[in-house]
C-alpha atoms as a PDB file:
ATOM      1  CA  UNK A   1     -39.201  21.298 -74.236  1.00  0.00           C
ATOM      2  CA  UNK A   2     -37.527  20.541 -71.047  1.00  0.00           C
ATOM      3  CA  UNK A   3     -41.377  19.909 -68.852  1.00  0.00           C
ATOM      4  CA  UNK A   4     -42.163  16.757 -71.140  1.00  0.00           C
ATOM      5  CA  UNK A   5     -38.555  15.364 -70.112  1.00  0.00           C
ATOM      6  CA  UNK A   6     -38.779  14.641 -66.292  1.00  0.00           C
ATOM      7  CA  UNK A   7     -42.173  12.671 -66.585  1.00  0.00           C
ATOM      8  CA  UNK A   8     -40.432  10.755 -69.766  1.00  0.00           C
ATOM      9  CA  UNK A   9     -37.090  10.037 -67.757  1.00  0.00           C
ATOM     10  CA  UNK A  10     -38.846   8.523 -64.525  1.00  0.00           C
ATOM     11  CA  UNK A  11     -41.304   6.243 -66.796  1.00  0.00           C
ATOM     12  CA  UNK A  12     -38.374   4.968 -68.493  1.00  0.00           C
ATOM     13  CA  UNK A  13     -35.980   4.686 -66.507  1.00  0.00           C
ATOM     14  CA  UNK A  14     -32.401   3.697 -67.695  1.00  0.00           C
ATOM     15  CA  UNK A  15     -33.633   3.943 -71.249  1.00  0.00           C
ATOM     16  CA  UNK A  16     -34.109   7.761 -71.290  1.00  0.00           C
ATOM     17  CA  UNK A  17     -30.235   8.649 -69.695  1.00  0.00           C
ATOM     18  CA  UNK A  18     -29.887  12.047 -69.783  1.00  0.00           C
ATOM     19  CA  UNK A  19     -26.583  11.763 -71.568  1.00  0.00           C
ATOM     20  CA  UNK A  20     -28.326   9.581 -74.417  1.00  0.00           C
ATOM     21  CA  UNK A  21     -28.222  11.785 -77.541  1.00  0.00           C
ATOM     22  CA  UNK A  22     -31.685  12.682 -77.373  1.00  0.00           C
ATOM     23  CA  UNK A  23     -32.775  13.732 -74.751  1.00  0.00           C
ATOM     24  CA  UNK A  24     -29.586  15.997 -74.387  1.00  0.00           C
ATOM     25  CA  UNK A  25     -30.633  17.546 -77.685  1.00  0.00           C
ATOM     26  CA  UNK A  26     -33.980  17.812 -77.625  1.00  0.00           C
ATOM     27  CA  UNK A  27     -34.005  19.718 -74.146  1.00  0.00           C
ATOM     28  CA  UNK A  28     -32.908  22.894 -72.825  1.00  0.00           C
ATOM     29  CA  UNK A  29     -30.763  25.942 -74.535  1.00  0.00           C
ATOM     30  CA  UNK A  30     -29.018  23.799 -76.435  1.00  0.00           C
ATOM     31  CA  UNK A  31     -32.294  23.363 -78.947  1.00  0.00           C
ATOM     32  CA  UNK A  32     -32.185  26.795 -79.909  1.00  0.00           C
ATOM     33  CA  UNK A  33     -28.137  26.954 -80.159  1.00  0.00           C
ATOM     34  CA  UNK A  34     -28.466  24.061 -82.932  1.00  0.00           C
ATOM     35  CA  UNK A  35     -31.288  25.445 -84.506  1.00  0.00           C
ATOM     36  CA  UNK A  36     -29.273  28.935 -84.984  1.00  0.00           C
ATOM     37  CA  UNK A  37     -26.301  27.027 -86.274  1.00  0.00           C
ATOM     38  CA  UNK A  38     -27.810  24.686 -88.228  1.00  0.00           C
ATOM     39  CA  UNK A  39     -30.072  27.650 -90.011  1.00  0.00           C
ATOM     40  CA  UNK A  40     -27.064  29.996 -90.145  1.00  0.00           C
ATOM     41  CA  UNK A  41     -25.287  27.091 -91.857  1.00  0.00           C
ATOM     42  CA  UNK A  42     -28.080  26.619 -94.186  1.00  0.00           C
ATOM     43  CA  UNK A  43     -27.580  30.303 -95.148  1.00  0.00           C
ATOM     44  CA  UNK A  44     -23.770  30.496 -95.516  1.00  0.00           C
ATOM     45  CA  UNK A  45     -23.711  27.543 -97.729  1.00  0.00           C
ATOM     46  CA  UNK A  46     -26.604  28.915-100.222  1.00  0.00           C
ATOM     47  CA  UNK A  47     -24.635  32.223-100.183  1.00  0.00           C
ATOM     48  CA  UNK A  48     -21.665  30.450-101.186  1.00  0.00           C
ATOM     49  CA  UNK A  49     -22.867  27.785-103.620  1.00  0.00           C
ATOM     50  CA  UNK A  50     -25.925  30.073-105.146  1.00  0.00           C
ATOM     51  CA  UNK A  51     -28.062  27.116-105.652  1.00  0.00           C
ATOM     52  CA  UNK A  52     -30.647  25.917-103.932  1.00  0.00           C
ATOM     53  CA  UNK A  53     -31.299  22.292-103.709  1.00  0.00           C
ATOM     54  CA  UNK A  54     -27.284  22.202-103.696  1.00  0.00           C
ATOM     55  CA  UNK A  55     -27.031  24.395-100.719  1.00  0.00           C
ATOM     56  CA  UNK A  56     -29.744  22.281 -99.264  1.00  0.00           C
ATOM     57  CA  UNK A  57     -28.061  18.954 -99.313  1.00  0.00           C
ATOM     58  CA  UNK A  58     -24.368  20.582 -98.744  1.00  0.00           C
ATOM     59  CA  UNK A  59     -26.890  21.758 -95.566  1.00  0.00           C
ATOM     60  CA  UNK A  60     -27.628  18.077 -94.694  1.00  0.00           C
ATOM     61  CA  UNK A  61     -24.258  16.626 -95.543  1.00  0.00           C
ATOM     62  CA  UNK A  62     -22.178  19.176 -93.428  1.00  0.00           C
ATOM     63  CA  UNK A  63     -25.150  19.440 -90.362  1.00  0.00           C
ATOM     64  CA  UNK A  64     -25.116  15.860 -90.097  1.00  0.00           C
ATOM     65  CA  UNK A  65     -21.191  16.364 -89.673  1.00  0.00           C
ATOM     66  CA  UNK A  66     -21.259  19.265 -87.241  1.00  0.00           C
ATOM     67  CA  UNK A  67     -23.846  17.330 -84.853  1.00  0.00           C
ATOM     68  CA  UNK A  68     -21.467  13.869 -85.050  1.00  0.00           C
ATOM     69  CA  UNK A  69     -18.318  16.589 -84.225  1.00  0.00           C
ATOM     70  CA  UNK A  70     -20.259  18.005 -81.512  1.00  0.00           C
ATOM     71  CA  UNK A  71     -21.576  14.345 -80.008  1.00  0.00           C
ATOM     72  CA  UNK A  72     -17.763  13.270 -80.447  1.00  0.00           C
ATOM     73  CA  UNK A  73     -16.615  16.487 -78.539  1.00  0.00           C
ATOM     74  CA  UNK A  74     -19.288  16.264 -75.923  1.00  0.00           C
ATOM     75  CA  UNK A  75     -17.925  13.926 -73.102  1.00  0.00           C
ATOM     76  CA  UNK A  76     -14.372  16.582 -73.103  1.00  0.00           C
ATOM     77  CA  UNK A  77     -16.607  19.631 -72.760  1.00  0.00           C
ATOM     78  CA  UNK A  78     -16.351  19.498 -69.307  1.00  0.00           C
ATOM     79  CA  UNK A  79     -14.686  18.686 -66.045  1.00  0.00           C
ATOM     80  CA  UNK A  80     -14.906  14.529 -65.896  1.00  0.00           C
ATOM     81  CA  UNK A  81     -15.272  12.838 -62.543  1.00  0.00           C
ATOM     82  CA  UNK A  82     -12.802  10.211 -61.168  1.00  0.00           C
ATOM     83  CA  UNK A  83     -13.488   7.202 -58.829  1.00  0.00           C
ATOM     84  CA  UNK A  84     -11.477   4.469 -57.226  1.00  0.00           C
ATOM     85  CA  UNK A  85     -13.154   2.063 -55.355  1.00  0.00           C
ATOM     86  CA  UNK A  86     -11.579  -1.033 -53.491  1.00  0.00           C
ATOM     87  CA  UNK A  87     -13.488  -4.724 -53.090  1.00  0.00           C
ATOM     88  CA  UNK A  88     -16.217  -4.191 -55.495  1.00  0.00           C
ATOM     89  CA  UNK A  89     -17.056  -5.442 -59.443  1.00  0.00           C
ATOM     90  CA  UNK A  90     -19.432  -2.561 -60.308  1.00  0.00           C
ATOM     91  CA  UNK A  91     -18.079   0.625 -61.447  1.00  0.00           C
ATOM     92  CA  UNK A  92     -17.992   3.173 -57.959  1.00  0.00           C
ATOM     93  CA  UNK A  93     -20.311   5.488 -59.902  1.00  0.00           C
ATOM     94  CA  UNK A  94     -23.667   6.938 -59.375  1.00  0.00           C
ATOM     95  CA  UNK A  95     -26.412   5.129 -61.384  1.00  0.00           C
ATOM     96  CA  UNK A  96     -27.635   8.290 -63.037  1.00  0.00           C
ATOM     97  CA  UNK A  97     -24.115   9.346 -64.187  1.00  0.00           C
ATOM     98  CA  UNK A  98     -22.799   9.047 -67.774  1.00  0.00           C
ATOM     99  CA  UNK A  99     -20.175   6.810 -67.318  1.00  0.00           C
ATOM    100  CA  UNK A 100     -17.731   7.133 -69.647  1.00  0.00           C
ATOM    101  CA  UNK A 101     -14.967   5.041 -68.827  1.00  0.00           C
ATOM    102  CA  UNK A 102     -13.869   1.991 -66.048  1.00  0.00           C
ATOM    103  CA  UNK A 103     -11.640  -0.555 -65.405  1.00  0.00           C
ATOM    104  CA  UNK A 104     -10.366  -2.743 -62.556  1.00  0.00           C
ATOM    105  CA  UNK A 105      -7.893  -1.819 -59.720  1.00  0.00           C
ATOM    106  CA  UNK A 106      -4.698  -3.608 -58.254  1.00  0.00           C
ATOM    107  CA  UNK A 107      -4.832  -3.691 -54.764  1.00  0.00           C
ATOM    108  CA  UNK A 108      -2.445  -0.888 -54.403  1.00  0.00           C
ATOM    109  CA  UNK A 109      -4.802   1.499 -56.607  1.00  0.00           C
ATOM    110  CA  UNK A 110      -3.164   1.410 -59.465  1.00  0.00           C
ATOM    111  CA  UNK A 111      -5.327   0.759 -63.118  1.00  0.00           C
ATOM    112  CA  UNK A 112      -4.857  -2.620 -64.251  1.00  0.00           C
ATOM    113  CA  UNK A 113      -5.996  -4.617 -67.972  1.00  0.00           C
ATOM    114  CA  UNK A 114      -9.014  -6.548 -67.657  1.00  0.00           C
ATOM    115  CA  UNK A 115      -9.012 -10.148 -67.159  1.00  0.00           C
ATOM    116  CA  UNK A 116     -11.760 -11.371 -69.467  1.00  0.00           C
ATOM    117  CA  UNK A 117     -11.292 -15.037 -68.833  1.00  0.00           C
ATOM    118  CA  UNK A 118     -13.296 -14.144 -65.488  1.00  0.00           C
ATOM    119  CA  UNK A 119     -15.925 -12.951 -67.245  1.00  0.00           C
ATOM    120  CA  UNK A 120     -16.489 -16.784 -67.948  1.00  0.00           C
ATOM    121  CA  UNK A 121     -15.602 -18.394 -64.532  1.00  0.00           C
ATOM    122  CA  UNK A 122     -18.043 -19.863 -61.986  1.00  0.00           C
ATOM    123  CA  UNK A 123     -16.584 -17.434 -59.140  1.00  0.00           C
ATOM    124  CA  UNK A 124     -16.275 -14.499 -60.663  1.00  0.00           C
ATOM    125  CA  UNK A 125     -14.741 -12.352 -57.695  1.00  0.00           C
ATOM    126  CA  UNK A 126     -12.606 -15.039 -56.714  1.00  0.00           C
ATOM    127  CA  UNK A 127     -11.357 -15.197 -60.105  1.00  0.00           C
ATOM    128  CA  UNK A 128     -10.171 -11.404 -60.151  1.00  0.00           C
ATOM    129  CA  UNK A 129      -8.656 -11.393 -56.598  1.00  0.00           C
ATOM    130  CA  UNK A 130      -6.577 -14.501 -57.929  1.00  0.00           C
ATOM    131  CA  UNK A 131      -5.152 -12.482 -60.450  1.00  0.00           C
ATOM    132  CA  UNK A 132      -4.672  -9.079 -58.346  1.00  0.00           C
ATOM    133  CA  UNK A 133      -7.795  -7.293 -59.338  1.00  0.00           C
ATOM    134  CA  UNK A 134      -9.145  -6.385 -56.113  1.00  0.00           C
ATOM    135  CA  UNK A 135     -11.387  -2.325 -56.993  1.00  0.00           C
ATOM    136  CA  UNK A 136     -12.482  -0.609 -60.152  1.00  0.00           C
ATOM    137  CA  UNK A 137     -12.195   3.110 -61.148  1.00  0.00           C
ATOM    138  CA  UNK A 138     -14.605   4.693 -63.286  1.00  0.00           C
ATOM    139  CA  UNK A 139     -14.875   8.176 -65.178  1.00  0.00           C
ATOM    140  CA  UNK A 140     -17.981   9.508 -65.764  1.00  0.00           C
ATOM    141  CA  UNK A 141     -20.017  13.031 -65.930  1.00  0.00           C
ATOM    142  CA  UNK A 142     -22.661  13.313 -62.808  1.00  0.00           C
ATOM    143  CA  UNK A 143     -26.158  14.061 -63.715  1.00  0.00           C
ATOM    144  CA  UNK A 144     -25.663  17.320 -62.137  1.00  0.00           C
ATOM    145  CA  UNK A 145     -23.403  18.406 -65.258  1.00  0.00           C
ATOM    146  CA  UNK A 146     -26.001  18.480 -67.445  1.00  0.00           C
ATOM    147  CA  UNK A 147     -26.366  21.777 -68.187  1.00  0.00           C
ATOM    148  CA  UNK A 148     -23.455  22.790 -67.589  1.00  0.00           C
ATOM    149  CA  UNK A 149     -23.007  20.605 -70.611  1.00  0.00           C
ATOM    150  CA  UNK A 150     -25.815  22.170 -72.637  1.00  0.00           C
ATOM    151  CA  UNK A 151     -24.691  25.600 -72.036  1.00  0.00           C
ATOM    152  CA  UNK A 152     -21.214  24.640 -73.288  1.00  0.00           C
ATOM    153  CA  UNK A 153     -22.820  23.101 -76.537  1.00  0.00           C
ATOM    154  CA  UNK A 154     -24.708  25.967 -76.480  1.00  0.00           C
ATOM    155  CA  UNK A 155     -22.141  28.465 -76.678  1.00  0.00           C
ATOM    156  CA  UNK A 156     -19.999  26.328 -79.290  1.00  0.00           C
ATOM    157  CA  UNK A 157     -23.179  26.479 -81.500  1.00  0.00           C
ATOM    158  CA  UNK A 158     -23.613  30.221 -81.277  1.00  0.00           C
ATOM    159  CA  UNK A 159     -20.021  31.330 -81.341  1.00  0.00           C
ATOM    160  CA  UNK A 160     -20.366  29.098 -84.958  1.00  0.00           C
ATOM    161  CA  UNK A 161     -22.719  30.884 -86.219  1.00  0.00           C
ATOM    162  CA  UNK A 162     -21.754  34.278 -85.031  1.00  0.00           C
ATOM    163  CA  UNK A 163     -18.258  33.096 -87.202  1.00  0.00           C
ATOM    164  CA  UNK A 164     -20.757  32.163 -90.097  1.00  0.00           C
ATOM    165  CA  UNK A 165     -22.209  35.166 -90.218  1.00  0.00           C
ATOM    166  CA  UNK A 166     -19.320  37.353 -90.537  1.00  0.00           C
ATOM    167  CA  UNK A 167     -18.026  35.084 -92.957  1.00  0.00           C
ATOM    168  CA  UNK A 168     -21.181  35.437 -95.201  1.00  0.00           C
ATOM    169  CA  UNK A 169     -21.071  39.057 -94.659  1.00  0.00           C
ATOM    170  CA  UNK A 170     -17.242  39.049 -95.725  1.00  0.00           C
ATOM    171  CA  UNK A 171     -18.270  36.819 -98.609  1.00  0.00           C
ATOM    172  CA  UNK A 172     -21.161  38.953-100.155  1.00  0.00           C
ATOM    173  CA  UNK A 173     -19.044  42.173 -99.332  1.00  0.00           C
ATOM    174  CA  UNK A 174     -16.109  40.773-101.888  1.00  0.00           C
ATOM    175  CA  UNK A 175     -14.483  38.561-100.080  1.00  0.00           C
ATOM    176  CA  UNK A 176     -10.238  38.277-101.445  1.00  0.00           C
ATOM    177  CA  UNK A 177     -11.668  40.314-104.448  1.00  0.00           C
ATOM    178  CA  UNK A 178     -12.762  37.543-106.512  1.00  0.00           C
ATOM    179  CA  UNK A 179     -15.239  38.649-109.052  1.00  0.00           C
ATOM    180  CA  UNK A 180     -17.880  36.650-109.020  1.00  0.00           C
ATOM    181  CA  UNK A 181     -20.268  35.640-112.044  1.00  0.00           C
ATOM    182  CA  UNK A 182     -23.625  37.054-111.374  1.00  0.00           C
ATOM    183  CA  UNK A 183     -25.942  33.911-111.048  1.00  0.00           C
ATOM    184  CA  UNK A 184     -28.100  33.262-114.147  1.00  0.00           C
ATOM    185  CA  UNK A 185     -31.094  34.318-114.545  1.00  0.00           C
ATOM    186  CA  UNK A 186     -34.415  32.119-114.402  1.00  0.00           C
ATOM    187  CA  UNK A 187     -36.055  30.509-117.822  1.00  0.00           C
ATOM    188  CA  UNK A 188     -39.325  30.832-118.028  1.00  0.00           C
END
């Protein structure tokens, strides 16, 4: 999947960011980690329940959660860059980063609230240095993280369903010795 990406990202531009949701999931070894959890899933939950179309959308319900948990999780996955930068507005970041985070800077470095009634002045910099905003700081993930990013995913996706599986196997083995009704048979 990854060849299709690079010509994609320099036609659009800005509005294919690596760190947009899609593009991080649709590319690289994270693919195949969500495909085994999300099948593994699948398979644990019709074990479990013992019907079909209810293990299906237990499938969709609790999928759709894990892939929300794992966007949430994403940005603490790994090692965040920090930036202070005196006498600018923009955020001292570069343009192909995922910034996650920014703010402005007093001038003796420290993080300051934002003055949003310069947002709305004619002289916008002159605005912020009259009220002791004089840098910005940003946090953000460098496009060179990227995979370090998808092989974390990765990882947490396969060490899921490697816990899945032993948990099915556990299950179908007898799991806490609970005697389970056999499931009924089909009418015809």
């Amino acid at each position: 999947m990854t060849w299709w990406w690079h010509p994609a990202a320099q036609a659009m531009g800005p509005l294919f960011a690596w760190h947009s949701w899609y593009p991080f999931y649709g590319i690289g070894p994270v693919v195949v980690g969500l495909s085994v959890v999300f099948l593994v899933l699948g398979t644990t939950l019709g074990i479990f329940l013992r019907r079909t179309v209810l293990a299906m959308g237990a499938t969709l319900v609790t999928g759709a959660g894990l892939f929300a948990l794992l966007e949430r999780a994403r940005p603490h996955l790994w090692p965040v860059h920090t930036t202070y930068a005196q006498h600018t507005v923009d955020p001292p970041a570069p343009a192909d980063a995922w910034l996650l985070a920014d703010g402005p800077l007093s001038p003796d470095g420290r993080r300051v609230s934002e003055v949003w009634d310069c947002y709305a002045s004619r002289d916008f910099r002159q605005c912020l240095t009259s009220h002791g905003i004089t840098g910005r700081w940003a946090e953000y993930h460098p496009a060179s993280q990227l995979w370090a990013l998808q092989w974390t995913v990765t990882g947490l996706c396969l060490a899921l369903a490697a816990v899945l599986v032993a948990l099915s196997a556990w299950w179908v083995r007898g799991g806490f010795g609970i005697r389970r009704r056999p499931a009924p048979a089909e009418k015809r």
